[in-house]
C-alpha atoms as a PDB file:
ATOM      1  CA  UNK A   1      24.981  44.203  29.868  1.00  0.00           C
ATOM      2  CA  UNK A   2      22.004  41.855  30.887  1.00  0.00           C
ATOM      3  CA  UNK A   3      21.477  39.327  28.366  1.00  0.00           C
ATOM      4  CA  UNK A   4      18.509  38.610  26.513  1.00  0.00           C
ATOM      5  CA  UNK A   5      17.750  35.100  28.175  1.00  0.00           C
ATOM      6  CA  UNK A   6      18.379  36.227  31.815  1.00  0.00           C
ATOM      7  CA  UNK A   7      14.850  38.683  30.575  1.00  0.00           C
ATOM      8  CA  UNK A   8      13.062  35.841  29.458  1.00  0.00           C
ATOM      9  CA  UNK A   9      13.651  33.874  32.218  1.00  0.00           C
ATOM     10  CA  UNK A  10      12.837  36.504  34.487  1.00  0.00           C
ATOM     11  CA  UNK A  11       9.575  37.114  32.902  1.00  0.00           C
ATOM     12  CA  UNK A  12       8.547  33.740  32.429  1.00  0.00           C
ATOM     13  CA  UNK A  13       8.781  33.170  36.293  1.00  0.00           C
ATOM     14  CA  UNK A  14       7.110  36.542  37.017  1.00  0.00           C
ATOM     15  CA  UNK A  15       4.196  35.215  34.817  1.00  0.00           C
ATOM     16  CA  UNK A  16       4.416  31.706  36.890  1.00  0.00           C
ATOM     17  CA  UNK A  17       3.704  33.581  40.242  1.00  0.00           C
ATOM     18  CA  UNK A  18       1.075  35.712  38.225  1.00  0.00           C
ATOM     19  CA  UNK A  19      -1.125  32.877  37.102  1.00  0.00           C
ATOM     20  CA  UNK A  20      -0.774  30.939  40.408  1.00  0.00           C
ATOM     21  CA  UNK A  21      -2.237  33.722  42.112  1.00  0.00           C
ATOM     22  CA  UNK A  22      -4.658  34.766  40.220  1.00  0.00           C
ATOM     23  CA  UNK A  23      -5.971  30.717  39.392  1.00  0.00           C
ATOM     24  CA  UNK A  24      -5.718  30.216  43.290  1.00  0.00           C
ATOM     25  CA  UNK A  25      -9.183  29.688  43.746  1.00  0.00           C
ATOM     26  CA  UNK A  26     -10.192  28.507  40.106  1.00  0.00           C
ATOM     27  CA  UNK A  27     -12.120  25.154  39.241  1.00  0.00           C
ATOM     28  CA  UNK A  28      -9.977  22.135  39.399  1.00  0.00           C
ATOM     29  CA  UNK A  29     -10.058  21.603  36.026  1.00  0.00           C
ATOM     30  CA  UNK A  30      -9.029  24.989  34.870  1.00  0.00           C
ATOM     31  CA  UNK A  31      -6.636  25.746  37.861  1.00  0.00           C
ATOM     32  CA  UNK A  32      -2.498  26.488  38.096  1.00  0.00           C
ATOM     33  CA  UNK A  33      -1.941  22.507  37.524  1.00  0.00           C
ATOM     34  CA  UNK A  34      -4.223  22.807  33.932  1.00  0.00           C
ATOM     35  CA  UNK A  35      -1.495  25.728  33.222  1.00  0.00           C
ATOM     36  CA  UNK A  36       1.369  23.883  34.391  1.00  0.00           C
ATOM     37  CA  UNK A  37       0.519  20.822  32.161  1.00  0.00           C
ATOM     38  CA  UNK A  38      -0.418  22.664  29.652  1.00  0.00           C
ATOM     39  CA  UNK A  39       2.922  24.676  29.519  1.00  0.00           C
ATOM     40  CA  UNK A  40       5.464  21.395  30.282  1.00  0.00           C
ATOM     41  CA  UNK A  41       3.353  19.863  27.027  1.00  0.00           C
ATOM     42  CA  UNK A  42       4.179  23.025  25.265  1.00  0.00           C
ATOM     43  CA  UNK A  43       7.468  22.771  25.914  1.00  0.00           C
ATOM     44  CA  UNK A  44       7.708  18.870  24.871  1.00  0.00           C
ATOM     45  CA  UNK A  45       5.630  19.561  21.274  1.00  0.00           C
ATOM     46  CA  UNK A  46       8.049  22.777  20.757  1.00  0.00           C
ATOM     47  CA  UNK A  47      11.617  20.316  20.564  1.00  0.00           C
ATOM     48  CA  UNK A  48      10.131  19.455  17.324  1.00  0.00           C
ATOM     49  CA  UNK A  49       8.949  22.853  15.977  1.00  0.00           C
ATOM     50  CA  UNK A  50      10.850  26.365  15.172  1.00  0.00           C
ATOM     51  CA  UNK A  51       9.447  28.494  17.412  1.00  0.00           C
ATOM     52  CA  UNK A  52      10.096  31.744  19.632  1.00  0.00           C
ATOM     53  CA  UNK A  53      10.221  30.251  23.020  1.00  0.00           C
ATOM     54  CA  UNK A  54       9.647  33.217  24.697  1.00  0.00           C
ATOM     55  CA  UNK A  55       6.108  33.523  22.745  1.00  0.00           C
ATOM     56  CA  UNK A  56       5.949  30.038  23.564  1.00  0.00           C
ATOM     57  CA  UNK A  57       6.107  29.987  27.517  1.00  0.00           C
ATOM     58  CA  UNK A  58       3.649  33.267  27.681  1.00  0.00           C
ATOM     59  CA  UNK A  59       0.917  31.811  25.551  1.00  0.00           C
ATOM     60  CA  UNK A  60       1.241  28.816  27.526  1.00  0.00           C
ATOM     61  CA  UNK A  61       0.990  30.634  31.307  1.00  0.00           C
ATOM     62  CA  UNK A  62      -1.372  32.808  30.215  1.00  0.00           C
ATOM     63  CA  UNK A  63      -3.775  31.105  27.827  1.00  0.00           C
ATOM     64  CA  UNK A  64      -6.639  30.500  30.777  1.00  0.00           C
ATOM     65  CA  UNK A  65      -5.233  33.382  32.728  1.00  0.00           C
ATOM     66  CA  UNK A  66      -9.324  34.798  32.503  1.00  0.00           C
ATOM     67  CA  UNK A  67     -11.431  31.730  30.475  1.00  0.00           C
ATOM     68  CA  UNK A  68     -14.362  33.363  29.339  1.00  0.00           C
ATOM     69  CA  UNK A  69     -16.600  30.219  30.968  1.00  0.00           C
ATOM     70  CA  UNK A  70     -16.206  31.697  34.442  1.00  0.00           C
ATOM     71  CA  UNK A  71     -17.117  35.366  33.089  1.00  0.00           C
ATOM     72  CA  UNK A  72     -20.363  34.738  31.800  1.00  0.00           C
ATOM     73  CA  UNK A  73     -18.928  33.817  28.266  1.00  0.00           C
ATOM     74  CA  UNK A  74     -16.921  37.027  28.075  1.00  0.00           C
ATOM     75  CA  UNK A  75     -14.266  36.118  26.128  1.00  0.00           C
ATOM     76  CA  UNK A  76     -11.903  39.787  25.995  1.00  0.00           C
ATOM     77  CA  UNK A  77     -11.333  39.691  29.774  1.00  0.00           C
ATOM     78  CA  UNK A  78      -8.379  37.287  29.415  1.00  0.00           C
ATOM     79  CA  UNK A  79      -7.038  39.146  26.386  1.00  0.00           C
ATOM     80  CA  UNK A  80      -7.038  42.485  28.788  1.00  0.00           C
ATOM     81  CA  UNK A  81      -5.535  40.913  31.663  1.00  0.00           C
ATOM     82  CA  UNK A  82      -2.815  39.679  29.576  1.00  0.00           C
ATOM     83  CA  UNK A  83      -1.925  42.581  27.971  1.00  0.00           C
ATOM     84  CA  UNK A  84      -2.485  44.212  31.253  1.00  0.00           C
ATOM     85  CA  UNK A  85       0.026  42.050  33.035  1.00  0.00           C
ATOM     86  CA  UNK A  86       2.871  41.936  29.872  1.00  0.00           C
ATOM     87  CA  UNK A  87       2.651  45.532  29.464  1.00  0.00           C
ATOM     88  CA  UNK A  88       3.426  46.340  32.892  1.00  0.00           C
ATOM     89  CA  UNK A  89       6.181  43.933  32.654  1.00  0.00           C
ATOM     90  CA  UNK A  90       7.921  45.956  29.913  1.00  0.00           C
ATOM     91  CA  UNK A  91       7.077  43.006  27.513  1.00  0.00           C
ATOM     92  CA  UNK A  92       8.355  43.753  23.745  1.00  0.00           C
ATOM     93  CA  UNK A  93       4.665  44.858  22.394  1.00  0.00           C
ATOM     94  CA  UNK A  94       4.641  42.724  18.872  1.00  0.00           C
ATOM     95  CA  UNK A  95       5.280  39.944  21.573  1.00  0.00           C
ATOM     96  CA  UNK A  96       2.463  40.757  23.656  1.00  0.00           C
ATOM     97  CA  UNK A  97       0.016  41.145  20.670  1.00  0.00           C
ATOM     98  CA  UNK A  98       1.542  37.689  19.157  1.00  0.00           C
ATOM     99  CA  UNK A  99       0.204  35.970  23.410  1.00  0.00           C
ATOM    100  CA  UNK A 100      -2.875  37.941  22.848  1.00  0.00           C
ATOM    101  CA  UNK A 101      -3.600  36.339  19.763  1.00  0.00           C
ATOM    102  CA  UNK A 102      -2.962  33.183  20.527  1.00  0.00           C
ATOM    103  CA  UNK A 103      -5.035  33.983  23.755  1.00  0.00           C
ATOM    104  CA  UNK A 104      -7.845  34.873  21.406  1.00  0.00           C
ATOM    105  CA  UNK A 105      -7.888  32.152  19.354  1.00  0.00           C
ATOM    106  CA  UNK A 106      -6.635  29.042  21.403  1.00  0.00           C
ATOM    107  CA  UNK A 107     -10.114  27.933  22.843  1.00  0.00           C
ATOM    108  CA  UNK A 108     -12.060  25.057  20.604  1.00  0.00           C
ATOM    109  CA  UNK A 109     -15.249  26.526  18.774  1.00  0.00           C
ATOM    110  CA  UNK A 110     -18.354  24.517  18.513  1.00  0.00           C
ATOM    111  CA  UNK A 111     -19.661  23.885  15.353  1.00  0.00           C
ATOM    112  CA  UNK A 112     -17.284  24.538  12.019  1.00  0.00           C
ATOM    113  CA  UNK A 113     -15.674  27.988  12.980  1.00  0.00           C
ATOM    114  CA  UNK A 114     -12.923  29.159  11.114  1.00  0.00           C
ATOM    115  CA  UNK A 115      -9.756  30.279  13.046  1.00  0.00           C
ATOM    116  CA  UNK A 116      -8.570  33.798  11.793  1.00  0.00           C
ATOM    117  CA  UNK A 117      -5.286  33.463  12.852  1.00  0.00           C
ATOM    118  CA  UNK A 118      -2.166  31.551  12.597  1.00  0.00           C
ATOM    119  CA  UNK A 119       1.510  30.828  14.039  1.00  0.00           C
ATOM    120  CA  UNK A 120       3.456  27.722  14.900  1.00  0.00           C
ATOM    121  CA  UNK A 121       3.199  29.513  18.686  1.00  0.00           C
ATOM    122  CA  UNK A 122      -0.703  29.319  18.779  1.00  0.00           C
ATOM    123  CA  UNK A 123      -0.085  25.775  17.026  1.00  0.00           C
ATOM    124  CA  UNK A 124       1.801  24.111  19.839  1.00  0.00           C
ATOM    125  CA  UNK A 125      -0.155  25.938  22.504  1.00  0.00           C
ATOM    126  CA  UNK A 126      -3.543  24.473  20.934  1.00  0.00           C
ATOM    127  CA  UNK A 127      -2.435  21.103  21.126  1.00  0.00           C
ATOM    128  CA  UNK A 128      -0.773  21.629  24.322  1.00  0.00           C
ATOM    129  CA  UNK A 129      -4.129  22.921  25.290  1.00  0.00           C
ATOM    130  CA  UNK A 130      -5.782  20.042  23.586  1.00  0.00           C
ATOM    131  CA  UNK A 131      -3.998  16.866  24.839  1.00  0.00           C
ATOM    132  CA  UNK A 132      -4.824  17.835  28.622  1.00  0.00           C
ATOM    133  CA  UNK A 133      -8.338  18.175  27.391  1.00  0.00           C
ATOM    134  CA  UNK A 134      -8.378  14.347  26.066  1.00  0.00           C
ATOM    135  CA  UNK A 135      -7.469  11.284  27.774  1.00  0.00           C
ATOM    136  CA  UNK A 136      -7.125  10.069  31.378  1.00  0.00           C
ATOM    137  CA  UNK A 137      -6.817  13.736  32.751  1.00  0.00           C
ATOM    138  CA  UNK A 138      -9.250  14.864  29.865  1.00  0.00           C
ATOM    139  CA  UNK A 139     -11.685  12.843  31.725  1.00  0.00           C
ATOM    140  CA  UNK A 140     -11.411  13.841  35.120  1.00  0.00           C
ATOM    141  CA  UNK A 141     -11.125  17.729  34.178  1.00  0.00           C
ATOM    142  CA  UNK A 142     -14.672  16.795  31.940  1.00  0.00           C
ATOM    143  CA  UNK A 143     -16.437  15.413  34.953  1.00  0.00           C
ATOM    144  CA  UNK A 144     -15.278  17.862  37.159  1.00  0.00           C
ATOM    145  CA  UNK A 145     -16.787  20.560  35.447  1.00  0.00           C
ATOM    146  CA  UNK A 146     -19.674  18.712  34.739  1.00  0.00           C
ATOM    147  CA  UNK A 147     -20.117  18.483  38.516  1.00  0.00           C
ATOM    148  CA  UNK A 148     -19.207  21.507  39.176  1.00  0.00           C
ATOM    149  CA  UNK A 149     -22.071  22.826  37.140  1.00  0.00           C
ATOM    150  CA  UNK A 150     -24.360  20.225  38.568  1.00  0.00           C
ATOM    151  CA  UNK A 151     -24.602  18.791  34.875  1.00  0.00           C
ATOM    152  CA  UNK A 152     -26.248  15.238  34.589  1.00  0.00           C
ATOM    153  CA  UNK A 153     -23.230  12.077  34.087  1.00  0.00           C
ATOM    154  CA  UNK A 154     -25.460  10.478  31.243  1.00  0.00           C
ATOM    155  CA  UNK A 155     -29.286  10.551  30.240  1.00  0.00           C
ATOM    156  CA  UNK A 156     -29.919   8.532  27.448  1.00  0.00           C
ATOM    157  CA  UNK A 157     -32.775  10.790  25.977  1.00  0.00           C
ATOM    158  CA  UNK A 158     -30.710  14.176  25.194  1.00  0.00           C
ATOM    159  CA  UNK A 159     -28.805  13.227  21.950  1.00  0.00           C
ATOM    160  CA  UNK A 160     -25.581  14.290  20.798  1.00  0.00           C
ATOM    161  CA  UNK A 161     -25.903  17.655  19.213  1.00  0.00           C
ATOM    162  CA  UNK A 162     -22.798  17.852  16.495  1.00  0.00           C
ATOM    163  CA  UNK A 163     -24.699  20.847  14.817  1.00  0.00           C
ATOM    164  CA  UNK A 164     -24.193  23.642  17.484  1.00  0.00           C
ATOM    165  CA  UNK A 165     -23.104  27.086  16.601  1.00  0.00           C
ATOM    166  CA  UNK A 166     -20.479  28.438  19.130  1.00  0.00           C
ATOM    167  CA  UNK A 167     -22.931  30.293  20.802  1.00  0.00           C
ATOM    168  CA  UNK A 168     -25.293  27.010  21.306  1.00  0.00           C
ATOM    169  CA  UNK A 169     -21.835  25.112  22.591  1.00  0.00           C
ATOM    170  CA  UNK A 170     -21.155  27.887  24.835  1.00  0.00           C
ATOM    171  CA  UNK A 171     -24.607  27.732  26.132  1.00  0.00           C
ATOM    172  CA  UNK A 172     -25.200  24.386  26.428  1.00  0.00           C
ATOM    173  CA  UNK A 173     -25.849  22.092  29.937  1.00  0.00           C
ATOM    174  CA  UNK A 174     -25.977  18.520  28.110  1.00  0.00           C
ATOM    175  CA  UNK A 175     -24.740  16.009  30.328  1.00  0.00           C
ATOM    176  CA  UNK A 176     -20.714  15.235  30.685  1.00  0.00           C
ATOM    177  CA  UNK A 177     -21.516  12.170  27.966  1.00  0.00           C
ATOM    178  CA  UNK A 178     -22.403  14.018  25.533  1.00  0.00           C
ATOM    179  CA  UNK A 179     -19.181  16.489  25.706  1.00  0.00           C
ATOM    180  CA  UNK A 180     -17.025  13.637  24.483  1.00  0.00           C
ATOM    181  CA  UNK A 181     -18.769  13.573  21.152  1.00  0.00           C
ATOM    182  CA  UNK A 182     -18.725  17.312  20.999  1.00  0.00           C
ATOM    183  CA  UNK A 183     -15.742  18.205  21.348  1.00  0.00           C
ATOM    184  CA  UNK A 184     -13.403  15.749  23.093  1.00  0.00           C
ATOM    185  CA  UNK A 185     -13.309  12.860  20.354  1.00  0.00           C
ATOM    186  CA  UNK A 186     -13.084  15.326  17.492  1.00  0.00           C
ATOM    187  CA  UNK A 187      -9.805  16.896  18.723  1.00  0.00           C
ATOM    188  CA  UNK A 188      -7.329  14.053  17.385  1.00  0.00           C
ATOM    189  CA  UNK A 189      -8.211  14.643  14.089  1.00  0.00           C
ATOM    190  CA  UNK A 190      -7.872  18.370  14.832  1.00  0.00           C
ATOM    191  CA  UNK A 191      -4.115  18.798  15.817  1.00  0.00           C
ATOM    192  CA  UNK A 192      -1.946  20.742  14.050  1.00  0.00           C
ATOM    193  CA  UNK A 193       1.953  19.184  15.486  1.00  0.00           C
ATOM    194  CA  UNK A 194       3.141  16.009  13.937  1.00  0.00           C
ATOM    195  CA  UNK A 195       4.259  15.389  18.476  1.00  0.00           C
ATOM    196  CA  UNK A 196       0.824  16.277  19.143  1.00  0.00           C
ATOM    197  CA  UNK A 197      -0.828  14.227  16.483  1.00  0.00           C
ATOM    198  CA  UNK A 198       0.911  10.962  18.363  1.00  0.00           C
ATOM    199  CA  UNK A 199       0.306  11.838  21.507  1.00  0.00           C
ATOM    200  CA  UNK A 200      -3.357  12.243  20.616  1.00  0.00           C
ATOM    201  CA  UNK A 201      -3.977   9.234  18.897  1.00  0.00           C
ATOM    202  CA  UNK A 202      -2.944   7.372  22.256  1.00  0.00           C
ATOM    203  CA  UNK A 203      -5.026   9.617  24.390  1.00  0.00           C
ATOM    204  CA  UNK A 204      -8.229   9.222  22.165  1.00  0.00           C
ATOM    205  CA  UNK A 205      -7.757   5.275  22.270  1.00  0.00           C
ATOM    206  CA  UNK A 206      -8.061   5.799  25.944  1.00  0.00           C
ATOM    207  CA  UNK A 207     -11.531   7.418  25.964  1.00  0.00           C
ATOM    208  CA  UNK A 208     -12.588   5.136  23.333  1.00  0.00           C
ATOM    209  CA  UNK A 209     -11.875   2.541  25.737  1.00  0.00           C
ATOM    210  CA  UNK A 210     -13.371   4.168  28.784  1.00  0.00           C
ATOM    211  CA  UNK A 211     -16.688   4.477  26.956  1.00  0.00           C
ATOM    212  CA  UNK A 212     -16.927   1.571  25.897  1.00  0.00           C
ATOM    213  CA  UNK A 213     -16.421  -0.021  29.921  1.00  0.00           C
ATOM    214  CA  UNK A 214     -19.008   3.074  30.887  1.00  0.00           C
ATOM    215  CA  UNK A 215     -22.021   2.197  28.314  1.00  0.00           C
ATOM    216  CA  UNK A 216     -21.346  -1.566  29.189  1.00  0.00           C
ATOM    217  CA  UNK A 217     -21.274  -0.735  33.126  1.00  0.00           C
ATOM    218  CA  UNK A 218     -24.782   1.452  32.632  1.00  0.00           C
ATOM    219  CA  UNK A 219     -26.405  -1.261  30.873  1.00  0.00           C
ATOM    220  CA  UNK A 220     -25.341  -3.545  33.979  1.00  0.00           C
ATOM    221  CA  UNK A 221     -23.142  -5.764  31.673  1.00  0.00           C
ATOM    222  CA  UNK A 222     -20.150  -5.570  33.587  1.00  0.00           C
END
């Protein structure tokens, strides 16, 4: 008899070679690396937190497996490549629909959208998700993308726009400044782990900080 775990495992290192593959040529920010921190964080937030680790690991692997930013905003191809991939695999099917959920509903919205759906899976993943997004790594992913969409550093005269739909945020081509107000220094207070809460608060002191040193740099006080 081949136990349960022995499955898991296999399937979690199927997905591993997967999502390498298909991420080999993906923007630095979003690449296998993103994944990989994305997943150990997972797995760090989860030792405090009842969860089904198998859920766990897939949501984690595959949560940018297709990010709708590189597919002209579409955001069901990742959803169907997932399912795609799991159901090939033999995955159980409620625990495929529980990945594509949390595929579905990982990404932060712009503006005050409501999340439909909920599960101490998509919870960890989020702020697994989250905490690379803020911080010393959240700020070289956010200037590499802003680079690699030939987006401004900082202009002075394009305010801060904390009243975007999602459709506005997913649209928009301010300049990498103005991303920290709109999205990166609101995720602290929007963690949903009492591990990821922590390691937030840290992370956010360290952009606070970095801000401060860049506005004092551009003004030529330092």
């Amino acid at each position: 008899m081949i136990h349960a775990n022995h499955i898991s495992e296999d399937i979690i290192e199927k997905t591993k070679l997967f999502v390498q593959k298909e991420l080999e040529k993906a923007e630095g920010g979003h690449d296998w690396f993103h994944i990989l921190r994305v997943y150990n964080n997972a797995l760090l937030i989860s030792k405090d937190e009842d969860v089904n680790p198998l859920v766990l690991a897939l949501g984690a692997l595959l949560h940018d497996i297709a990010d709708s930013k590189f597919h002209d905003g579409d955001e069901t191809v990742g959803p169907k490549v997932a399912r795609t991939f799991l159901f090939e695999n033999n995955v159980d099917s409620k625990i495929i629909e529980h990945v594509v959920k949390i595929i579905k509903h990982i990404s932060f919205k712009g503006g005050n959208e409501a999340q439909t759906f909920s599960s101490l899976e998509l919870d960890v993943v989020q702020d697994a998700d989250r905490l690379d997004a803020i911080g010393a790594i959240g700020i070289a992913r956010t200037f590499n993308y802003g680079g690699f969409k030939n987006r401004k550093i900082f202009d002075p005269s394009i305010k801060v726009n904390l009243e975007m739909t999602n459709e506005e945020y997913k649209a928009s081509t301010a300049p990498t400044i103005n991303h920290f107000y709109e999205k990166l220094l609101l995720l602290k207070d929007r963690m949903n782990t009492k591990t990821g809460k922590k390691i937030a608060l840290e992370r956010h002191k360290y952009m606070e900080q970095f801000l401060k040193q860049f506005y004092a740099e551009w003004d030529g006080e330092k």
